[in-house]
PDB file of N, CA and C in Angstrom:
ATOM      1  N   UNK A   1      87.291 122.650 146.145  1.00  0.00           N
ATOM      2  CA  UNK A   1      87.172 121.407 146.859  1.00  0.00           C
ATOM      3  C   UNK A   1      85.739 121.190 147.299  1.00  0.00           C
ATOM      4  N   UNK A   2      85.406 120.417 147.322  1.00  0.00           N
ATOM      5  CA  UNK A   2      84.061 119.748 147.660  1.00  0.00           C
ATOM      6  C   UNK A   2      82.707 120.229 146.910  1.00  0.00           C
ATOM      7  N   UNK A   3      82.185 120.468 145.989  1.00  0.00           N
ATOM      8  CA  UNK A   3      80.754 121.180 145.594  1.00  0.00           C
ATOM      9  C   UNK A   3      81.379 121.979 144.404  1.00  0.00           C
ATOM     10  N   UNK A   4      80.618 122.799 143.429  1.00  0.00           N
ATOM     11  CA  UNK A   4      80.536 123.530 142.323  1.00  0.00           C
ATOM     12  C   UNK A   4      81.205 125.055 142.920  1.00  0.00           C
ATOM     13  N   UNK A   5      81.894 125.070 141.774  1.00  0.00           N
ATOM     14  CA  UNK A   5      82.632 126.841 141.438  1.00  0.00           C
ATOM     15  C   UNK A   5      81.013 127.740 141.933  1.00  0.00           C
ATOM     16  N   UNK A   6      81.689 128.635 142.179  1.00  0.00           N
ATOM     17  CA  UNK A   6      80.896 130.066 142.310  1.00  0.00           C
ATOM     18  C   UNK A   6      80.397 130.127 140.868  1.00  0.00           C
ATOM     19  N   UNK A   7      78.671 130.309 140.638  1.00  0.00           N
ATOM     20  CA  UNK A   7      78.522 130.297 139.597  1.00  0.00           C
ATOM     21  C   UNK A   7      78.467 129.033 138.396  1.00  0.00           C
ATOM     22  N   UNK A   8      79.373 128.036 138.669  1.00  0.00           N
ATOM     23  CA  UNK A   8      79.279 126.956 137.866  1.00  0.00           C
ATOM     24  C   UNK A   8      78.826 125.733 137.932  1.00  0.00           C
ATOM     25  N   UNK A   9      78.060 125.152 136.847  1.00  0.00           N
ATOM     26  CA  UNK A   9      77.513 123.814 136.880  1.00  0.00           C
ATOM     27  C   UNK A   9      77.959 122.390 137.228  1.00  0.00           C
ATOM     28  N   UNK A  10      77.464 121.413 137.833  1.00  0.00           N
ATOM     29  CA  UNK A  10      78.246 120.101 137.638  1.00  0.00           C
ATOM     30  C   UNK A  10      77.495 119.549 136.871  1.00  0.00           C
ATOM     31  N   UNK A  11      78.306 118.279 137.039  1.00  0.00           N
ATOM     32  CA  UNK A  11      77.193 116.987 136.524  1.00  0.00           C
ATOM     33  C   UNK A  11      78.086 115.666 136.954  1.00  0.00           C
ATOM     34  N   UNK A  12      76.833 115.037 136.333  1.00  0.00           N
ATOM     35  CA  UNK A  12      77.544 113.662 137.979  1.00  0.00           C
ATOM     36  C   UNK A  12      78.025 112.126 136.840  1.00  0.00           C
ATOM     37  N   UNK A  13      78.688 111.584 136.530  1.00  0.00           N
ATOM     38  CA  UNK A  13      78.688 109.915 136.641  1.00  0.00           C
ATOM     39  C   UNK A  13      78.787 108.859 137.162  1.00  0.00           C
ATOM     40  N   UNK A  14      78.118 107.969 136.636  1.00  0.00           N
ATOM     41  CA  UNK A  14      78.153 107.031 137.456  1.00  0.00           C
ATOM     42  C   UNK A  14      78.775 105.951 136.797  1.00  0.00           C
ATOM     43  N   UNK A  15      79.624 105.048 137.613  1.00  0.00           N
ATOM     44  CA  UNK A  15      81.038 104.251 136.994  1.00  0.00           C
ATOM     45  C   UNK A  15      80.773 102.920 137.866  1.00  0.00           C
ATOM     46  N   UNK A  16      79.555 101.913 137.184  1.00  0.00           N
ATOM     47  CA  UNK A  16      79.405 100.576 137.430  1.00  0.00           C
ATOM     48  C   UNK A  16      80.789  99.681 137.497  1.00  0.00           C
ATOM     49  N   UNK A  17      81.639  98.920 138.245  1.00  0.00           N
ATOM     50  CA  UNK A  17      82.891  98.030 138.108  1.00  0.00           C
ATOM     51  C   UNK A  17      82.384  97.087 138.205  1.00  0.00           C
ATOM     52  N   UNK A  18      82.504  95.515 137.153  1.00  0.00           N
ATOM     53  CA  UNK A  18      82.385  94.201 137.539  1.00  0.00           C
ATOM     54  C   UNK A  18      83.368  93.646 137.027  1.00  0.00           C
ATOM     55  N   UNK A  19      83.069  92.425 137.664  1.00  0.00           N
ATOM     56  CA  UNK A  19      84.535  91.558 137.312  1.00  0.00           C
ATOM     57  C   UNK A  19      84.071  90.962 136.348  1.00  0.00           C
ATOM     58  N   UNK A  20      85.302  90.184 135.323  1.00  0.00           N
ATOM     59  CA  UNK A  20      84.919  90.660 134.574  1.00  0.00           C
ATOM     60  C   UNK A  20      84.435  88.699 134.156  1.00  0.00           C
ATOM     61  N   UNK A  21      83.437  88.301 133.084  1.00  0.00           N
ATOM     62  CA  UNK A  21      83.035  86.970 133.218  1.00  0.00           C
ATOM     63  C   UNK A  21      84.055  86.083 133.006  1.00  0.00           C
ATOM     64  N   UNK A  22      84.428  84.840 133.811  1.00  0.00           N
ATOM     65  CA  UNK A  22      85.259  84.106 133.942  1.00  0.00           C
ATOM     66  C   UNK A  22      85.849  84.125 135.177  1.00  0.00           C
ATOM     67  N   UNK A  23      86.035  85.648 135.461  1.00  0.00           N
ATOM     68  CA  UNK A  23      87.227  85.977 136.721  1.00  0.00           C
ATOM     69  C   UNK A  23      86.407  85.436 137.567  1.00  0.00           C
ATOM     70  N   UNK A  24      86.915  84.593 138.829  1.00  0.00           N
ATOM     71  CA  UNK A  24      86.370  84.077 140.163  1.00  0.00           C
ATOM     72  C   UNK A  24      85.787  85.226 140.675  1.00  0.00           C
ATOM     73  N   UNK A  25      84.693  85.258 141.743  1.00  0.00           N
ATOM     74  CA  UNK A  25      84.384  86.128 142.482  1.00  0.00           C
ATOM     75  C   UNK A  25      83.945  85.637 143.886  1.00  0.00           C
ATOM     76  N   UNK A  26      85.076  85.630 144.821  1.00  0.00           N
ATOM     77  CA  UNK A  26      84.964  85.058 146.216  1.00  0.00           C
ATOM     78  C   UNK A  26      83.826  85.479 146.844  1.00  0.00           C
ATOM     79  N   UNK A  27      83.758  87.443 146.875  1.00  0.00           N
ATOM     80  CA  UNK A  27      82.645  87.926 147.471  1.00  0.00           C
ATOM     81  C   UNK A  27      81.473  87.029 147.341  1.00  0.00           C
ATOM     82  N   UNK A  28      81.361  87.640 146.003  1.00  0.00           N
ATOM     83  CA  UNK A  28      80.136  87.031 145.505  1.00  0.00           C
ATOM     84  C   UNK A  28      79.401  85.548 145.694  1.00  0.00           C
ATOM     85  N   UNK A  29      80.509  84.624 145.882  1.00  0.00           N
ATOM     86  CA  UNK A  29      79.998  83.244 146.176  1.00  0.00           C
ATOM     87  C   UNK A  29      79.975  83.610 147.349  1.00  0.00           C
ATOM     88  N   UNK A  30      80.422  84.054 148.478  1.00  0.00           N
ATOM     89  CA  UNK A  30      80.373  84.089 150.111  1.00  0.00           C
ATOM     90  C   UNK A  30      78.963  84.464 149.926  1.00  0.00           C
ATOM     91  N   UNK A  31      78.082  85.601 149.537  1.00  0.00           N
ATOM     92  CA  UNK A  31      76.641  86.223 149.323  1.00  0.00           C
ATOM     93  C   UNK A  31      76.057  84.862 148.804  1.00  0.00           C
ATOM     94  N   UNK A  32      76.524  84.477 147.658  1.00  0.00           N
ATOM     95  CA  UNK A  32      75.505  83.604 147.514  1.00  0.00           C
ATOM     96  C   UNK A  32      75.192  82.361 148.918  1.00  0.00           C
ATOM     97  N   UNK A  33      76.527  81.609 149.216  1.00  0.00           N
ATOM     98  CA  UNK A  33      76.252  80.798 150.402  1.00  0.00           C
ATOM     99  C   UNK A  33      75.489  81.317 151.664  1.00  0.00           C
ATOM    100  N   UNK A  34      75.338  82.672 152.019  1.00  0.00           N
ATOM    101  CA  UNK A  34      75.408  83.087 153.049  1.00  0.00           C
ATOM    102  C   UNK A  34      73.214  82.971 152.606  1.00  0.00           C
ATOM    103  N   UNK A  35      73.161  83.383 151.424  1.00  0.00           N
ATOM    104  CA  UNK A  35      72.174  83.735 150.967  1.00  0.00           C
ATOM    105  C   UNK A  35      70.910  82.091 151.259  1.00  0.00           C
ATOM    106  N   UNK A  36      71.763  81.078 150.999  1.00  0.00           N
ATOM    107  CA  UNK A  36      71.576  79.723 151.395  1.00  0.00           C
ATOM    108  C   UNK A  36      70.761  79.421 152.619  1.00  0.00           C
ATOM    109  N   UNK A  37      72.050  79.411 153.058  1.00  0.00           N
ATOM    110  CA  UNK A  37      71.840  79.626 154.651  1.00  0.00           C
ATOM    111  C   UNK A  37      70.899  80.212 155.679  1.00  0.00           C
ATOM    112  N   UNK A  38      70.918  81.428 155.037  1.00  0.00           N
ATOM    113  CA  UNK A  38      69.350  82.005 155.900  1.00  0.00           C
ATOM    114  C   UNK A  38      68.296  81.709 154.661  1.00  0.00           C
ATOM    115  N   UNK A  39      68.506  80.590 154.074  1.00  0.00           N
ATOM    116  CA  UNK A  39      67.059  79.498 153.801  1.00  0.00           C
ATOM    117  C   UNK A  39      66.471  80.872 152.140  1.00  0.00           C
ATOM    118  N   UNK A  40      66.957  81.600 151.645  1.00  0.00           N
ATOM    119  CA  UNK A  40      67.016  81.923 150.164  1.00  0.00           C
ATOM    120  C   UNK A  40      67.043  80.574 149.313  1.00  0.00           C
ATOM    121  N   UNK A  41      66.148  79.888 148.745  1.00  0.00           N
ATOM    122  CA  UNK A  41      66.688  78.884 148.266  1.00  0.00           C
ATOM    123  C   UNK A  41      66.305  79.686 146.601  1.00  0.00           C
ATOM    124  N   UNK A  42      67.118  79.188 145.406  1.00  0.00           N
ATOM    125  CA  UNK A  42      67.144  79.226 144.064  1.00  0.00           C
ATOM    126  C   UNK A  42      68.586  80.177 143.837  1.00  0.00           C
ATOM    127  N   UNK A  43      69.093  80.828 144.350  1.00  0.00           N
ATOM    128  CA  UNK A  43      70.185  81.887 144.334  1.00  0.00           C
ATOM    129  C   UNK A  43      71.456  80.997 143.514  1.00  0.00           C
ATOM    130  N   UNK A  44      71.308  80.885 142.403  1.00  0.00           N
ATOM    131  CA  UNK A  44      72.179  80.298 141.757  1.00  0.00           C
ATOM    132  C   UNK A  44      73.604  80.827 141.538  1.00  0.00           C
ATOM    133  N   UNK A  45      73.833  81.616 141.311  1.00  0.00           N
ATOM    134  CA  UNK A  45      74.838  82.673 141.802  1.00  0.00           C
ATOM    135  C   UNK A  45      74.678  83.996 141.511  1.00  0.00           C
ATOM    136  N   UNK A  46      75.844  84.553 142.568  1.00  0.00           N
ATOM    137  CA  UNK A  46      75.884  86.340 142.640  1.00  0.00           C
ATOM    138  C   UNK A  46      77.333  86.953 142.149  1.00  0.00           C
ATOM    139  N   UNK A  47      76.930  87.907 141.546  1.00  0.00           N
ATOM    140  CA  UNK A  47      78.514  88.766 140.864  1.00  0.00           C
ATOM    141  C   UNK A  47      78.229  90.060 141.887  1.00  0.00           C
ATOM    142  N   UNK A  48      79.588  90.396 142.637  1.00  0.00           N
ATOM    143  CA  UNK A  48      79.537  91.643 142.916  1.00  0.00           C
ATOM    144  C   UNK A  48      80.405  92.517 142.471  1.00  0.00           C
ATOM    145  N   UNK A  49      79.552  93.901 142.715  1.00  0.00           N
ATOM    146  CA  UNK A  49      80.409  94.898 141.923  1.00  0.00           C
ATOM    147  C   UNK A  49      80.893  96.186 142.652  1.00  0.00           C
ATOM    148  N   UNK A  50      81.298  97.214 142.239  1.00  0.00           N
ATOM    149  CA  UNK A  50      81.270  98.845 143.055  1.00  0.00           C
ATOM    150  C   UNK A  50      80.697  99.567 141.709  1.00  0.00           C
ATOM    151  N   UNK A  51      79.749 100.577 142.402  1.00  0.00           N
ATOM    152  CA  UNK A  51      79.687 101.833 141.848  1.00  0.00           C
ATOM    153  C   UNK A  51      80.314 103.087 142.322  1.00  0.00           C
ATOM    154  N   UNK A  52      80.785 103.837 141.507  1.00  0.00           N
ATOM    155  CA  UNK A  52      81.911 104.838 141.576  1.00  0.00           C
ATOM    156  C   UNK A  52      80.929 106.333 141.041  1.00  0.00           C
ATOM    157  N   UNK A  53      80.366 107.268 142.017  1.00  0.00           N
ATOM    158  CA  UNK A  53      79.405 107.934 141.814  1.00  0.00           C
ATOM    159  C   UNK A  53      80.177 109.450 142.118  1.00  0.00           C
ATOM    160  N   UNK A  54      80.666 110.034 140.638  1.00  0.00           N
ATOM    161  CA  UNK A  54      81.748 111.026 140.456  1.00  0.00           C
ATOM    162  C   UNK A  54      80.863 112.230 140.387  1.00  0.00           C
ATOM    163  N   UNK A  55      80.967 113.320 140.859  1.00  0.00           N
ATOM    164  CA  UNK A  55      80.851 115.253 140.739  1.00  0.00           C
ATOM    165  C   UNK A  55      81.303 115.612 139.921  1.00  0.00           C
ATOM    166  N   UNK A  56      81.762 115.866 138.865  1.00  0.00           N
ATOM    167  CA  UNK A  56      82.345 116.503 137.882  1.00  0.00           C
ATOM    168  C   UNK A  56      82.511 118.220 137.209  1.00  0.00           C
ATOM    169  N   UNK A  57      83.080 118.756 136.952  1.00  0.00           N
ATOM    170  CA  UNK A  57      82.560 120.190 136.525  1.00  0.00           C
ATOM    171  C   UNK A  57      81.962 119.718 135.096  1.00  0.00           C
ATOM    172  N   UNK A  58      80.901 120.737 135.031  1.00  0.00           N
ATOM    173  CA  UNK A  58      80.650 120.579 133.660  1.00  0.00           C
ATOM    174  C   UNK A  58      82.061 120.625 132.739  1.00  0.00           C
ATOM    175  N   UNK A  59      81.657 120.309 131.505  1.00  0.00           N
ATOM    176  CA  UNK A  59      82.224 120.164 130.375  1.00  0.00           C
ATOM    177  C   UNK A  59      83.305 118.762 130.240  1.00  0.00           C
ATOM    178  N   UNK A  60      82.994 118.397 131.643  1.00  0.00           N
ATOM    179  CA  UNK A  60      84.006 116.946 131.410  1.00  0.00           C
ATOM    180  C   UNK A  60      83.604 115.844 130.876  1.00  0.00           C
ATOM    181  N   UNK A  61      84.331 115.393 129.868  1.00  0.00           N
ATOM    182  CA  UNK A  61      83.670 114.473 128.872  1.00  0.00           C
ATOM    183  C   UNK A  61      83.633 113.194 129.252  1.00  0.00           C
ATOM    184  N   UNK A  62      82.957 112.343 128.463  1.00  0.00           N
ATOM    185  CA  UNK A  62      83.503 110.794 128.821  1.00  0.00           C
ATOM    186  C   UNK A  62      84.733 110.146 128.950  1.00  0.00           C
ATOM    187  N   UNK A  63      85.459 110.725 127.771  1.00  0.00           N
ATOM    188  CA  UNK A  63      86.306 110.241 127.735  1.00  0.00           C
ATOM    189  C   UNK A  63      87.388 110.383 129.013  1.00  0.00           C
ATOM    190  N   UNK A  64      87.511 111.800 129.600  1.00  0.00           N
ATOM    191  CA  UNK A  64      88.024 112.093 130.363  1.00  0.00           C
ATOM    192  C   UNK A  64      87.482 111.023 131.426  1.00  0.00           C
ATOM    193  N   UNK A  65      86.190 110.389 131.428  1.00  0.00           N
ATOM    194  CA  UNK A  65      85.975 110.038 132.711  1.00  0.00           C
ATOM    195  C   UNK A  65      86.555 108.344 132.243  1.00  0.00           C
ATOM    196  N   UNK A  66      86.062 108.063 131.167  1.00  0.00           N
ATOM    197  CA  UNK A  66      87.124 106.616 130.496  1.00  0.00           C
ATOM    198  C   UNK A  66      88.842 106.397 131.297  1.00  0.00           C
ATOM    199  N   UNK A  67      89.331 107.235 131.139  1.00  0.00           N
ATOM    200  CA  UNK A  67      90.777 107.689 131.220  1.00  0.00           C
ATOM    201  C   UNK A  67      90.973 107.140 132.679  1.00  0.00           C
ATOM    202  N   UNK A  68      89.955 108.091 133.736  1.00  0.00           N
ATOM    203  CA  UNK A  68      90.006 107.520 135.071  1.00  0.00           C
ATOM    204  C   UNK A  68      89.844 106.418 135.393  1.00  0.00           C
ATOM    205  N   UNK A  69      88.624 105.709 134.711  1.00  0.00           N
ATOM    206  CA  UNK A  69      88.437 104.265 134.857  1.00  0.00           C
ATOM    207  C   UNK A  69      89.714 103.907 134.445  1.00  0.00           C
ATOM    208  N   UNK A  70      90.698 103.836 133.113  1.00  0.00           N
ATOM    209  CA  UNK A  70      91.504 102.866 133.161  1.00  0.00           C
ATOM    210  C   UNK A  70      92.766 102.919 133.708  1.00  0.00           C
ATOM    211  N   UNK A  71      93.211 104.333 134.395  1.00  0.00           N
ATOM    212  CA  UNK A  71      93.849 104.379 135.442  1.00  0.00           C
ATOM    213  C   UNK A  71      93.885 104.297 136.794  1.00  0.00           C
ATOM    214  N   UNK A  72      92.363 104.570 137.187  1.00  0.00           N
ATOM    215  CA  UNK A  72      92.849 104.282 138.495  1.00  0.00           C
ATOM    216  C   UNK A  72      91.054 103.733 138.835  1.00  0.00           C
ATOM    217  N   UNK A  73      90.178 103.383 138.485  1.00  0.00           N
ATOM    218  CA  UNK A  73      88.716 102.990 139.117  1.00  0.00           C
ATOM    219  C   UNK A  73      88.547 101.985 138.714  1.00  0.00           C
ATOM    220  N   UNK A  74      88.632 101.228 137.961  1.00  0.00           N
ATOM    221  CA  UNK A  74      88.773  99.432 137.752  1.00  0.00           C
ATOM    222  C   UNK A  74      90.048  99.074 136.971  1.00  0.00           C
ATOM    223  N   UNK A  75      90.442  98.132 137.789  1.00  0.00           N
ATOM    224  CA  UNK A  75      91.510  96.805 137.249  1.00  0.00           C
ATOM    225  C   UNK A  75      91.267  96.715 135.876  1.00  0.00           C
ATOM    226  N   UNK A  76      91.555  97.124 134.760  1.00  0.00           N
ATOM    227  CA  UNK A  76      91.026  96.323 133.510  1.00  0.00           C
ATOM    228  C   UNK A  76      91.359  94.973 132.951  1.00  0.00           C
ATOM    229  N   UNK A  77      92.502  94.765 134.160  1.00  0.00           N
ATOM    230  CA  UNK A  77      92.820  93.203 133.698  1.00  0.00           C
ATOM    231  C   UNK A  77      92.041  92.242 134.067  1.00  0.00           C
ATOM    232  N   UNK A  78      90.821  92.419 135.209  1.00  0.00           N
ATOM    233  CA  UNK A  78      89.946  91.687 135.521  1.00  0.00           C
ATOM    234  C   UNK A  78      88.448  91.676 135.602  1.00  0.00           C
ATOM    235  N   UNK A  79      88.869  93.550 135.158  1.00  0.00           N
ATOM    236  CA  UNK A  79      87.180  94.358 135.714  1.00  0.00           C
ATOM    237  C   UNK A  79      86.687  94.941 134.352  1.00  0.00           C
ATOM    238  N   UNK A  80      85.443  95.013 134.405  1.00  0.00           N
ATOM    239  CA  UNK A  80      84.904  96.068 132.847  1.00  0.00           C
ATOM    240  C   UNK A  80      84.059  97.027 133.575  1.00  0.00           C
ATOM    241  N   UNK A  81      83.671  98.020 132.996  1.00  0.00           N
ATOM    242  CA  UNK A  81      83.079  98.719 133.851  1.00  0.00           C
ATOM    243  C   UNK A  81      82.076  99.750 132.923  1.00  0.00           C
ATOM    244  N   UNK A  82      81.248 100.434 133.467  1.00  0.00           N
ATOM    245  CA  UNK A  82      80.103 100.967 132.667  1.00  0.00           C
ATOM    246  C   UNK A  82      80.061 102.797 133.278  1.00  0.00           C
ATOM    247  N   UNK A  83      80.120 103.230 132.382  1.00  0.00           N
ATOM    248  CA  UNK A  83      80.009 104.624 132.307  1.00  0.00           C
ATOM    249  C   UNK A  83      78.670 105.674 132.456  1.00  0.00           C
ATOM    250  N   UNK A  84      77.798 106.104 133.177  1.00  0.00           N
ATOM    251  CA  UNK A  84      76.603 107.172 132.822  1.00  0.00           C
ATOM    252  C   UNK A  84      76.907 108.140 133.274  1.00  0.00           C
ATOM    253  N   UNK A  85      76.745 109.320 132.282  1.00  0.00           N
ATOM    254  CA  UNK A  85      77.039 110.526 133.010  1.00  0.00           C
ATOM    255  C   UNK A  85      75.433 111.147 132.872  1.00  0.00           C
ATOM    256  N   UNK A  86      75.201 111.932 133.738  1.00  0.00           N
ATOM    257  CA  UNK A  86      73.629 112.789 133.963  1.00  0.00           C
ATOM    258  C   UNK A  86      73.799 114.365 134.342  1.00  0.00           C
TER     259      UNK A  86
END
């Protein structure tokens, strides 16, 4: 639990979520208006997203980390999402 085996390596990904183009994005227009407002002028619009910044033991593949995304770290019915592992 929490940190690397005795002895063993991690490595980390990182799991960009956006919605996906078309889908409304309330947040995102609230940022943009808000962005208005305190006098930002050109802010044509904003998409927001989450990054999902995973520990992993070594040897875990993408795919394995794919798998998570489409079970449980983005919606795929609305969200796409981007994978880096380092």
């Amino acid at each position: 639990m929490g940190g690397k085996e005795a002895g063993g390596k991690s490595m980390k990904a990182r799991v960009q979520v956006m919605l996906k183009n078309g889908v409304l994005d309330p947040q995102g227009e609230a940022v943009r208006h808000s962005l208005g407002t305190m006098g930002f002028a050109g802010v044509e619009s904003v998409r927001q997203g989450k990054v999902i910044e995973l520990d992993l033991a070594e040897g875990t593949t993408e795919e394995t980390v794919k798998e998570m995304c489409e079970k449980l770290l983005a919606n795929t019915v609305i969200e796409s999402y981007e994978i880096k592992l380092s």
